[in-house]
PDB file of N, CA and C in Angstrom:
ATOM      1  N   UNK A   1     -16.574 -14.562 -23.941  1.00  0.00           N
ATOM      2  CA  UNK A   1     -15.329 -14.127 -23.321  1.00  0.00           C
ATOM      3  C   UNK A   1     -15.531 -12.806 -22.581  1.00  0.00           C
ATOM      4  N   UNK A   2     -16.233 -11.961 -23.192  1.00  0.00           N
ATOM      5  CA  UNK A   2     -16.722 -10.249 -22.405  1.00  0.00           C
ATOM      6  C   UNK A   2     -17.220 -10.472 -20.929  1.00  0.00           C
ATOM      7  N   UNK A   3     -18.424 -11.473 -21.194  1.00  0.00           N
ATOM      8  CA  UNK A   3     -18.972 -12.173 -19.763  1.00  0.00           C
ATOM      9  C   UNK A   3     -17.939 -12.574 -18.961  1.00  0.00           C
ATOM     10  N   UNK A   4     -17.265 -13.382 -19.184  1.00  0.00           N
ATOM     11  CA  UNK A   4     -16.280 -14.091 -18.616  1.00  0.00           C
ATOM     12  C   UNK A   4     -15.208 -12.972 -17.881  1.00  0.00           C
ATOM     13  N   UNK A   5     -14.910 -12.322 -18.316  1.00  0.00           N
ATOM     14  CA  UNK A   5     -13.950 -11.112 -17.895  1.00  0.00           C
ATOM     15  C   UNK A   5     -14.825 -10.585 -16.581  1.00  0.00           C
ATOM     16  N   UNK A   6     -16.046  -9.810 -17.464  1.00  0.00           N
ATOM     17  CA  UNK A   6     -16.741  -8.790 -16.390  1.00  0.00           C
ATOM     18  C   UNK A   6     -16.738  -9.684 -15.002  1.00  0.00           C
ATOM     19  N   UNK A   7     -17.269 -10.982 -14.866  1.00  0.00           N
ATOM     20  CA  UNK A   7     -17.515 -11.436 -14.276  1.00  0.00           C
ATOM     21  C   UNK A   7     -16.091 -11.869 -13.197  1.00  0.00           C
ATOM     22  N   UNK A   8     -15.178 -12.357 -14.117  1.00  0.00           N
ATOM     23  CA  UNK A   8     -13.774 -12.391 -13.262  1.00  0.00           C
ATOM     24  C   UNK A   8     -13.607 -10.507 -12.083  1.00  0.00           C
ATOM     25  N   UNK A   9     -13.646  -9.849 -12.680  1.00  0.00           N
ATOM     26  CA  UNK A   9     -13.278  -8.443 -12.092  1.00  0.00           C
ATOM     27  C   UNK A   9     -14.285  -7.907 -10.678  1.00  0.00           C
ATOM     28  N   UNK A  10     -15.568  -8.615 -11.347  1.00  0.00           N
ATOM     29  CA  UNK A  10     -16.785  -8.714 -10.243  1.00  0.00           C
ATOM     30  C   UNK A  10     -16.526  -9.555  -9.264  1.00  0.00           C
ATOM     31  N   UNK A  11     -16.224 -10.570  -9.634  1.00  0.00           N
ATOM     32  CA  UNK A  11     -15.637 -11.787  -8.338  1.00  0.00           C
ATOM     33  C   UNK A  11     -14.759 -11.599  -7.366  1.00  0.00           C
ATOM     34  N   UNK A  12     -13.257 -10.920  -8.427  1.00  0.00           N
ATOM     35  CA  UNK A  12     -12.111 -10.376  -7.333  1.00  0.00           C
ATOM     36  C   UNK A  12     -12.257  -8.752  -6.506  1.00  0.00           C
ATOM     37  N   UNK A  13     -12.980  -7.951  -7.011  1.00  0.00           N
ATOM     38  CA  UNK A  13     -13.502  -7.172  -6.716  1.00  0.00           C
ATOM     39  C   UNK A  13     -14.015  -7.299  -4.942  1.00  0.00           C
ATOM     40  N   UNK A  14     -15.097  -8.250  -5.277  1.00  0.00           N
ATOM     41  CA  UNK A  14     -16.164  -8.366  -4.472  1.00  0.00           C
ATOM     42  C   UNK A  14     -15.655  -9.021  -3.211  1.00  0.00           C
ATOM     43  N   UNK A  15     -14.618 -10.170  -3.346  1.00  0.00           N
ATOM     44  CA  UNK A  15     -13.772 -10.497  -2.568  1.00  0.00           C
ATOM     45  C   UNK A  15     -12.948  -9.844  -1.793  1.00  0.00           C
ATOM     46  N   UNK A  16     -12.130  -9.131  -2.496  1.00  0.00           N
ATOM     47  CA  UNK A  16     -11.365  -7.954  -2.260  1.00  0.00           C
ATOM     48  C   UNK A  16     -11.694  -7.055  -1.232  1.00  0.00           C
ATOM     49  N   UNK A  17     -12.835  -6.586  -1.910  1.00  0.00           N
ATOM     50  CA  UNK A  17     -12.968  -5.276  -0.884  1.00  0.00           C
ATOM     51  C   UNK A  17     -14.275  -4.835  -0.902  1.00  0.00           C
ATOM     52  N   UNK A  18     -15.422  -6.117  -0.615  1.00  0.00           N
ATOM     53  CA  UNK A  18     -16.397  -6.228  -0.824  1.00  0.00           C
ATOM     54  C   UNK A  18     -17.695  -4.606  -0.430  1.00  0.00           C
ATOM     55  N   UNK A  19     -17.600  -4.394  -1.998  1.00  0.00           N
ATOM     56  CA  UNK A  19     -18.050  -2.913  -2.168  1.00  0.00           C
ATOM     57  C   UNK A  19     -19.567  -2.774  -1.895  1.00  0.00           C
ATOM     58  N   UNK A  20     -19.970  -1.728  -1.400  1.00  0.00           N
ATOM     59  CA  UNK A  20     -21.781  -1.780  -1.218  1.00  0.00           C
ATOM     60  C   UNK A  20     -22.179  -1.755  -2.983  1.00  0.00           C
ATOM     61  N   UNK A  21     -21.513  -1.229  -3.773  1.00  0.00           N
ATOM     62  CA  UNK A  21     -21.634  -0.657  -5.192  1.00  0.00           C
ATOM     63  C   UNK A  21     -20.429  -0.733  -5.846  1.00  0.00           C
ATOM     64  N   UNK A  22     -20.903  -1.367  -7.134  1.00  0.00           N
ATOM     65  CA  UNK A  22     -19.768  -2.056  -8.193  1.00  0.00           C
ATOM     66  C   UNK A  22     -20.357  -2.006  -9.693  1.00  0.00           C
ATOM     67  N   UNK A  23     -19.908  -0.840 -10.433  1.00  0.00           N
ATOM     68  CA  UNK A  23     -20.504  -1.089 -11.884  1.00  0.00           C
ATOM     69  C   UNK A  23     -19.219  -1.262 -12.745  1.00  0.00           C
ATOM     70  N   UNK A  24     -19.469  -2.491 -13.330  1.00  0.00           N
ATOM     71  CA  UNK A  24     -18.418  -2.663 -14.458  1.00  0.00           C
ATOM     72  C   UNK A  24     -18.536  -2.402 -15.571  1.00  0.00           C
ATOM     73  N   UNK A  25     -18.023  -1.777 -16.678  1.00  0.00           N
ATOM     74  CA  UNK A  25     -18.484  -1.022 -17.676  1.00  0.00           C
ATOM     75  C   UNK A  25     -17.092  -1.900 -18.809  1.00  0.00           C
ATOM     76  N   UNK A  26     -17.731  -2.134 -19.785  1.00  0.00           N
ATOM     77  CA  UNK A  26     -16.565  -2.961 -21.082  1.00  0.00           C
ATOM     78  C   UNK A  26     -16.442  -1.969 -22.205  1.00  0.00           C
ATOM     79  N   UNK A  27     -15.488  -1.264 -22.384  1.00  0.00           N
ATOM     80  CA  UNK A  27     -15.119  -0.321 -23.139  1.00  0.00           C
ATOM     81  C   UNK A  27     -14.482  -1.234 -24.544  1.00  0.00           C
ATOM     82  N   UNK A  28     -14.262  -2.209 -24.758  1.00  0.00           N
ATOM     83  CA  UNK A  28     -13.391  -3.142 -24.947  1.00  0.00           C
ATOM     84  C   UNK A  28     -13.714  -2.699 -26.914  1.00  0.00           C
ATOM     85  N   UNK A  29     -14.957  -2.483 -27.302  1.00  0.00           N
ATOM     86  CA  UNK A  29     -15.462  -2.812 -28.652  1.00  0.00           C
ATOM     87  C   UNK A  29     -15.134  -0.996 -28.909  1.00  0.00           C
ATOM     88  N   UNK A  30     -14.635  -0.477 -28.136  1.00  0.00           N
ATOM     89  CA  UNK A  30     -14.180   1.450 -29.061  1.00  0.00           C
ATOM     90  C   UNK A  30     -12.701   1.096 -29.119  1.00  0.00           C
ATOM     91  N   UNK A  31     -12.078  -0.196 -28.718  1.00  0.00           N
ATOM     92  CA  UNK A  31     -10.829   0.220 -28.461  1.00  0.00           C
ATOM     93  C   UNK A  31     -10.204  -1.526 -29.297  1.00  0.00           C
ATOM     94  N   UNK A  32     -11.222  -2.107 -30.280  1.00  0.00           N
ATOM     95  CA  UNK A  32     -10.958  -2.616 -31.176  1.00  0.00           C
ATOM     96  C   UNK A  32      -9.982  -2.591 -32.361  1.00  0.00           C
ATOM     97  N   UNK A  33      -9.025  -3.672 -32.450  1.00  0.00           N
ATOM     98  CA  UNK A  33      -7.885  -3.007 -33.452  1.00  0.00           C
ATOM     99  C   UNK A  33      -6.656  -2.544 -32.839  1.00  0.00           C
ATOM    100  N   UNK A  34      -6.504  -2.446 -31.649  1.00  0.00           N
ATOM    101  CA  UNK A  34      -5.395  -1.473 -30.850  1.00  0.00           C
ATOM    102  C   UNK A  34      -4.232  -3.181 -30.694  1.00  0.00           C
ATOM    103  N   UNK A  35      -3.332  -2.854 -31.565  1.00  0.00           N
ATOM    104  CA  UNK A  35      -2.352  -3.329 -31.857  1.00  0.00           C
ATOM    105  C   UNK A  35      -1.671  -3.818 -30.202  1.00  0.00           C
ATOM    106  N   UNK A  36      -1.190  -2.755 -29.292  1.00  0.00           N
ATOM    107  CA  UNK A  36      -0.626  -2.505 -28.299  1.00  0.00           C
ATOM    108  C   UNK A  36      -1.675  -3.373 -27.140  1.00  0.00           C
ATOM    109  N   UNK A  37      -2.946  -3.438 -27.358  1.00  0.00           N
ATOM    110  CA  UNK A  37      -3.973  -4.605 -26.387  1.00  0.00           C
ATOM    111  C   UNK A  37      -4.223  -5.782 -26.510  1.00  0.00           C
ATOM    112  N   UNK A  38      -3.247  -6.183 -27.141  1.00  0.00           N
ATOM    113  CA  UNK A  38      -3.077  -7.892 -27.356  1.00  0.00           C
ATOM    114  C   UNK A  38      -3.962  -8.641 -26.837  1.00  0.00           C
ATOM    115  N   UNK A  39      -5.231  -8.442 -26.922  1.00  0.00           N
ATOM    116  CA  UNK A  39      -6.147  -8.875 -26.850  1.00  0.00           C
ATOM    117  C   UNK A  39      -6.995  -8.671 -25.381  1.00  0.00           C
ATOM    118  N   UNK A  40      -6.530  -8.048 -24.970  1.00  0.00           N
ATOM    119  CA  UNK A  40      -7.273  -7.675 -23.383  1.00  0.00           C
ATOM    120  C   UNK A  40      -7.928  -6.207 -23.961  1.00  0.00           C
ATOM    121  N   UNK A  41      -8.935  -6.679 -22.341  1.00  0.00           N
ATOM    122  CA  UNK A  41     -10.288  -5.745 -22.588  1.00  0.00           C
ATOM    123  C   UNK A  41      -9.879  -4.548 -21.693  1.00  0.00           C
ATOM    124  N   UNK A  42     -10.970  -3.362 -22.508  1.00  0.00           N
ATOM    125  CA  UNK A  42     -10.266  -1.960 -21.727  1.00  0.00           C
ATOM    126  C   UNK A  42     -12.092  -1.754 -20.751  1.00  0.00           C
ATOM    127  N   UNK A  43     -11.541  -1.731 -19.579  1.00  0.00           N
ATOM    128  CA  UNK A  43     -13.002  -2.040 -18.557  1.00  0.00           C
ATOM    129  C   UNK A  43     -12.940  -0.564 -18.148  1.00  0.00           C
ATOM    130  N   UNK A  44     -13.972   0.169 -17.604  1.00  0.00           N
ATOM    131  CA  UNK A  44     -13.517   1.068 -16.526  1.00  0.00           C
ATOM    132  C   UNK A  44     -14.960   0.305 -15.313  1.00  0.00           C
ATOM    133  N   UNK A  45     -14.032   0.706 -14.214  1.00  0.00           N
ATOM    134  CA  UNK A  45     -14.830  -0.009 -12.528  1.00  0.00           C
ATOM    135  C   UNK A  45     -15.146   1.473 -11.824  1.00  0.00           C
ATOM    136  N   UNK A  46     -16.504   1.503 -11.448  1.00  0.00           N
ATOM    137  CA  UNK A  46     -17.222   2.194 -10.047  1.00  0.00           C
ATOM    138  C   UNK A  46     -17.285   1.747  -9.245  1.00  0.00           C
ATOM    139  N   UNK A  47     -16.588   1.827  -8.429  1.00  0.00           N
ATOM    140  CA  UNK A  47     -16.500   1.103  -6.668  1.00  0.00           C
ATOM    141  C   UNK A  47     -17.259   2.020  -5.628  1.00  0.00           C
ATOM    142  N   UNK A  48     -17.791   1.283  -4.519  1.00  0.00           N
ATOM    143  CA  UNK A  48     -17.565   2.048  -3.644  1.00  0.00           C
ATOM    144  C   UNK A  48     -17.416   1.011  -2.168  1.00  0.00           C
ATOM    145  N   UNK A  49     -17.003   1.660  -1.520  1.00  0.00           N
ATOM    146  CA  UNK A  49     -16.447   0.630  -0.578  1.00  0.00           C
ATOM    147  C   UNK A  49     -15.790   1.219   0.541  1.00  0.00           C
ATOM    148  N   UNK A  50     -16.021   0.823   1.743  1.00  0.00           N
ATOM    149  CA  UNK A  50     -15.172   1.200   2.940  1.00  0.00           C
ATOM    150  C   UNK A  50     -14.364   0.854   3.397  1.00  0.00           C
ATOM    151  N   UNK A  51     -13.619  -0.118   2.414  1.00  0.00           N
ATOM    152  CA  UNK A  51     -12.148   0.371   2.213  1.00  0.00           C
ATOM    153  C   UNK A  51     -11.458   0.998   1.978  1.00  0.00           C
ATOM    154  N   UNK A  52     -11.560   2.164   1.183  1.00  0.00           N
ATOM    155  CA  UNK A  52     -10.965   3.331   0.907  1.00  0.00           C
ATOM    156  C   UNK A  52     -11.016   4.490   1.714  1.00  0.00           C
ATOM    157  N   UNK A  53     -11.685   3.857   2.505  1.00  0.00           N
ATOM    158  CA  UNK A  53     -12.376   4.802   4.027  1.00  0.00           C
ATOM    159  C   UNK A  53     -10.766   5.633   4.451  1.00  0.00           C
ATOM    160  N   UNK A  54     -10.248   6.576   4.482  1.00  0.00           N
ATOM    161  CA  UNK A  54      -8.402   7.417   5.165  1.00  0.00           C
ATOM    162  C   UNK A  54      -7.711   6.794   4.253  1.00  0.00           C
ATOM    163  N   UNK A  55      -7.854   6.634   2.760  1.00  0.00           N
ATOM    164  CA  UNK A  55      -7.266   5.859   1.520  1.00  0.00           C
ATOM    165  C   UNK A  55      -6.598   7.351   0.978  1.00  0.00           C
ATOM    166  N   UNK A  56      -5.269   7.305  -0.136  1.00  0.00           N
ATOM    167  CA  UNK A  56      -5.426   8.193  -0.894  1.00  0.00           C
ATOM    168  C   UNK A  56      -5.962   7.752  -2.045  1.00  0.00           C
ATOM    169  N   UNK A  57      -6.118   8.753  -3.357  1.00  0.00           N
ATOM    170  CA  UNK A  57      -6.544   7.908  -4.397  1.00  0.00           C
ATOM    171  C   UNK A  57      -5.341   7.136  -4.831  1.00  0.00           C
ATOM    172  N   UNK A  58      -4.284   7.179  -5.185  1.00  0.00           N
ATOM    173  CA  UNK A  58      -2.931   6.188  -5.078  1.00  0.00           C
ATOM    174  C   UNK A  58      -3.393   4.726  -4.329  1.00  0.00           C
ATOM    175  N   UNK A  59      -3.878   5.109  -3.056  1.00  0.00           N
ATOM    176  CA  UNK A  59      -3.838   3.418  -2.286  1.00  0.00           C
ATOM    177  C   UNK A  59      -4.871   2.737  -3.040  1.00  0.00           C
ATOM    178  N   UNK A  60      -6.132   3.709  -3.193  1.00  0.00           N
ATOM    179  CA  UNK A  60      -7.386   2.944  -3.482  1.00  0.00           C
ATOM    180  C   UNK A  60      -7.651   2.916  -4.832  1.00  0.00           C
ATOM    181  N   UNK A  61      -6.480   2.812  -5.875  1.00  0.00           N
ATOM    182  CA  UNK A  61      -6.139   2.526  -7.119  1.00  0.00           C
ATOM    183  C   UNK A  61      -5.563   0.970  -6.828  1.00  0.00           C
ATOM    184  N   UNK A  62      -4.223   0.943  -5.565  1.00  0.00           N
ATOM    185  CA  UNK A  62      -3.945  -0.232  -5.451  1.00  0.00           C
ATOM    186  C   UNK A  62      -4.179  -1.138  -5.201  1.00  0.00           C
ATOM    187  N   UNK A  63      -5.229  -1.367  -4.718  1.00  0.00           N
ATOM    188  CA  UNK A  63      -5.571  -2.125  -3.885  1.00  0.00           C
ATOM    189  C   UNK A  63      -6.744  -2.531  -5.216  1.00  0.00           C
ATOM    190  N   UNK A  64      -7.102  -1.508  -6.170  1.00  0.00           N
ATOM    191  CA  UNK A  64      -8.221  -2.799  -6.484  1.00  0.00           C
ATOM    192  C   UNK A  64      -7.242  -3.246  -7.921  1.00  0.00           C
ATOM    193  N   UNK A  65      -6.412  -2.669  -8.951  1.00  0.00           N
ATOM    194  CA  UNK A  65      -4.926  -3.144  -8.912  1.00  0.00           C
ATOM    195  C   UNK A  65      -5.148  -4.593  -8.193  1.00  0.00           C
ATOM    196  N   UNK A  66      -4.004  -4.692  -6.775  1.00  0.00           N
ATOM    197  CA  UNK A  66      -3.897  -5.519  -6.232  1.00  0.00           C
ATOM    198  C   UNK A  66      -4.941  -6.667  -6.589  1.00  0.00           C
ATOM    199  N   UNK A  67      -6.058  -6.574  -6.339  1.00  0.00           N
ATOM    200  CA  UNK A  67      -7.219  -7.584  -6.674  1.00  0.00           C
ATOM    201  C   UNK A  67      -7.157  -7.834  -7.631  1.00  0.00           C
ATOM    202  N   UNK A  68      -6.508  -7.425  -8.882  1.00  0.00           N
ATOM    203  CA  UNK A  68      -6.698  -7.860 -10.871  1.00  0.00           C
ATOM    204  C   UNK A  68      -5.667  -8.240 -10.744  1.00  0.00           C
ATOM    205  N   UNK A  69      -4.270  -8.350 -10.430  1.00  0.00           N
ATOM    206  CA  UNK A  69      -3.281  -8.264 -10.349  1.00  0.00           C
ATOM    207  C   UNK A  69      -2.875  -9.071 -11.502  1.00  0.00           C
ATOM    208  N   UNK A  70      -3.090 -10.607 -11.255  1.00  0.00           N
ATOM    209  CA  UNK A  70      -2.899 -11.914 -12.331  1.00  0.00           C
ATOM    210  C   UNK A  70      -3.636 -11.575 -13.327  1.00  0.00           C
ATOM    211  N   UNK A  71      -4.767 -11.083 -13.234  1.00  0.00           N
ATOM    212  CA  UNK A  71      -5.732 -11.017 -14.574  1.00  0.00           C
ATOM    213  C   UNK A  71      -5.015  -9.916 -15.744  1.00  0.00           C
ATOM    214  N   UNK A  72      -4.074  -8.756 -15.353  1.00  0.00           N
ATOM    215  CA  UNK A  72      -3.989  -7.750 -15.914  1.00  0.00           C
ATOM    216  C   UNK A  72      -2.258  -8.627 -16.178  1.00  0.00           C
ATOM    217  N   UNK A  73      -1.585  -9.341 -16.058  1.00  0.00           N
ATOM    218  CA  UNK A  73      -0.632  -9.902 -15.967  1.00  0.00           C
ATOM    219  C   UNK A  73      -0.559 -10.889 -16.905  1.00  0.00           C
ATOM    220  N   UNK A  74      -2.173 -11.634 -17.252  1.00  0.00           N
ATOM    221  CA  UNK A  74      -2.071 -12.830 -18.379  1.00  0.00           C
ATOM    222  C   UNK A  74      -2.928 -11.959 -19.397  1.00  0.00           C
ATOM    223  N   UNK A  75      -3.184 -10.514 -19.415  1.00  0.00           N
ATOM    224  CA  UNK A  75      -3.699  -9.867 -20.354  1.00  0.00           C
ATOM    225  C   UNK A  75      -4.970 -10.548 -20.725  1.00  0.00           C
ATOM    226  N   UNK A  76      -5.918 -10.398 -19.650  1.00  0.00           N
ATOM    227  CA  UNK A  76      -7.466 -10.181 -19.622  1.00  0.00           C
ATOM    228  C   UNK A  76      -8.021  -9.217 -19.671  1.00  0.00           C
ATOM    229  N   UNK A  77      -6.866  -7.861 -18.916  1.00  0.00           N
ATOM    230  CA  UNK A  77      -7.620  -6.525 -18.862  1.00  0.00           C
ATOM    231  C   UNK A  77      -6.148  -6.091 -19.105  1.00  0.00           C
ATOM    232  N   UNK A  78      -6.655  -5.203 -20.310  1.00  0.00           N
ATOM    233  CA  UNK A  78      -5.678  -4.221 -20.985  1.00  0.00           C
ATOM    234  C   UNK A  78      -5.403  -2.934 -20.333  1.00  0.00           C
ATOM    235  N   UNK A  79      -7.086  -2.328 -20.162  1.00  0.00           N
ATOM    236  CA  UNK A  79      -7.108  -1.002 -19.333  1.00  0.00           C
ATOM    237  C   UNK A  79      -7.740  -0.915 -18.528  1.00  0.00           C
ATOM    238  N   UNK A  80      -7.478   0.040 -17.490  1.00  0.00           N
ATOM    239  CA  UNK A  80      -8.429  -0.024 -16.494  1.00  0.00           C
ATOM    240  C   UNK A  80      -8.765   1.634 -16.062  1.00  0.00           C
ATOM    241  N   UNK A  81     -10.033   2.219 -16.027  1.00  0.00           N
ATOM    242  CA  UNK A  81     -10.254   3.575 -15.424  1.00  0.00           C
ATOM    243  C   UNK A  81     -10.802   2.913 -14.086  1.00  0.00           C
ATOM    244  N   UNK A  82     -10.237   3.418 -12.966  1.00  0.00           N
ATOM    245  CA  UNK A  82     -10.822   3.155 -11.747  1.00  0.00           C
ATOM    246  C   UNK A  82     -11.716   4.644 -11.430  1.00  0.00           C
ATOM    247  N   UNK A  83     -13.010   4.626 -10.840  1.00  0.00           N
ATOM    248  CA  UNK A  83     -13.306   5.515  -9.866  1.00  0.00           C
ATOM    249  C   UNK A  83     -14.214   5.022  -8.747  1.00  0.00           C
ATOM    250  N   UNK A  84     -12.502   5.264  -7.701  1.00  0.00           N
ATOM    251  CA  UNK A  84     -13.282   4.311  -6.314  1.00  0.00           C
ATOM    252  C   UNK A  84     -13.533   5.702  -5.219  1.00  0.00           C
ATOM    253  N   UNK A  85     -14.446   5.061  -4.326  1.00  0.00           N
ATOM    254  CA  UNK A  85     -14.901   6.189  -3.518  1.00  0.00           C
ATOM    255  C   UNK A  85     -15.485   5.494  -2.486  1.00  0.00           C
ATOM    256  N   UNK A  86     -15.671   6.052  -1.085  1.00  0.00           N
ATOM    257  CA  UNK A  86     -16.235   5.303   0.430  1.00  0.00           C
ATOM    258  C   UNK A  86     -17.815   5.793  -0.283  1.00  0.00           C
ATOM    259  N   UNK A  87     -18.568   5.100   1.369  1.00  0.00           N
ATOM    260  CA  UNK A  87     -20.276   5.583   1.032  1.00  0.00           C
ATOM    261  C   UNK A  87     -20.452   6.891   1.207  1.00  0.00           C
ATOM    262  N   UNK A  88     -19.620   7.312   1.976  1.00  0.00           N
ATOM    263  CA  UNK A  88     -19.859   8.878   2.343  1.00  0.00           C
ATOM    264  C   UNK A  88     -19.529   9.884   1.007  1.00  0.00           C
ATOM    265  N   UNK A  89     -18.554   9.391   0.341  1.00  0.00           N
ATOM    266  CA  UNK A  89     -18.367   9.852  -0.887  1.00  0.00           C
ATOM    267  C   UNK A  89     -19.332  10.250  -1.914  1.00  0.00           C
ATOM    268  N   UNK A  90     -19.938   8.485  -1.974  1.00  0.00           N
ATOM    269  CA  UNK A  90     -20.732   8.156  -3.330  1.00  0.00           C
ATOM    270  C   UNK A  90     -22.270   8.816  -2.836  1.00  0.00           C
ATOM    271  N   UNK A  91     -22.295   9.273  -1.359  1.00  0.00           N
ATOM    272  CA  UNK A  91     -23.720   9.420  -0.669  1.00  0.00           C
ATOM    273  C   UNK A  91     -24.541   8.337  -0.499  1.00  0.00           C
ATOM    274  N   UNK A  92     -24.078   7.262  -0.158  1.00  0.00           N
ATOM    275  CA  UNK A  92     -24.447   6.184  -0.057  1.00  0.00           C
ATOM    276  C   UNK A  92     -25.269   6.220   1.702  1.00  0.00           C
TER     277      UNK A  92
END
């Protein structure tokens, strides 16, 4: 099921806003037991992408948001830390 997730977030991700750089990270096993995560996983995502290219961080929260949208809706992903950034950002 962990696979299955990472891999969902990698897919819509990649679709989305197809990033030069994408690390998905599963926080999911420190945050075991949490009553309130009904069973969804707590991920944090490294993007980078030129989409966010004249983004604020607000838009370029939404937009990858936007891309989980259903997944975070049927409680696949509980939490999410985003840190998105262009190439010029990441020094890409």
């Amino acid at each position: 099921m962990k696979a299955d997730r990472i891999e969902l977030i990698r897919n819509r991700l990649t679709e989305a806003l197809a990033p030069q750089s994408l690390n998905i990270i599963d926080e999911s096993a420190a945050h075991a037991g949490h009553a309130s995560a009904g069973g969804g996983g707590h991920f944090v995502v490294e993007i980078v992408s030129d989409a966010f290219q004249d983004k604020t961080l607000i838009q370029r929260h939404r937009l990858v948001y936007d891309a989980l949208h259903d997944a975070m809706k049927r409680n696949e992903i509980h939490a999410l830390s985003i840190k998105a950034s262009t190439p010029a950002e990441a020094g890409s």
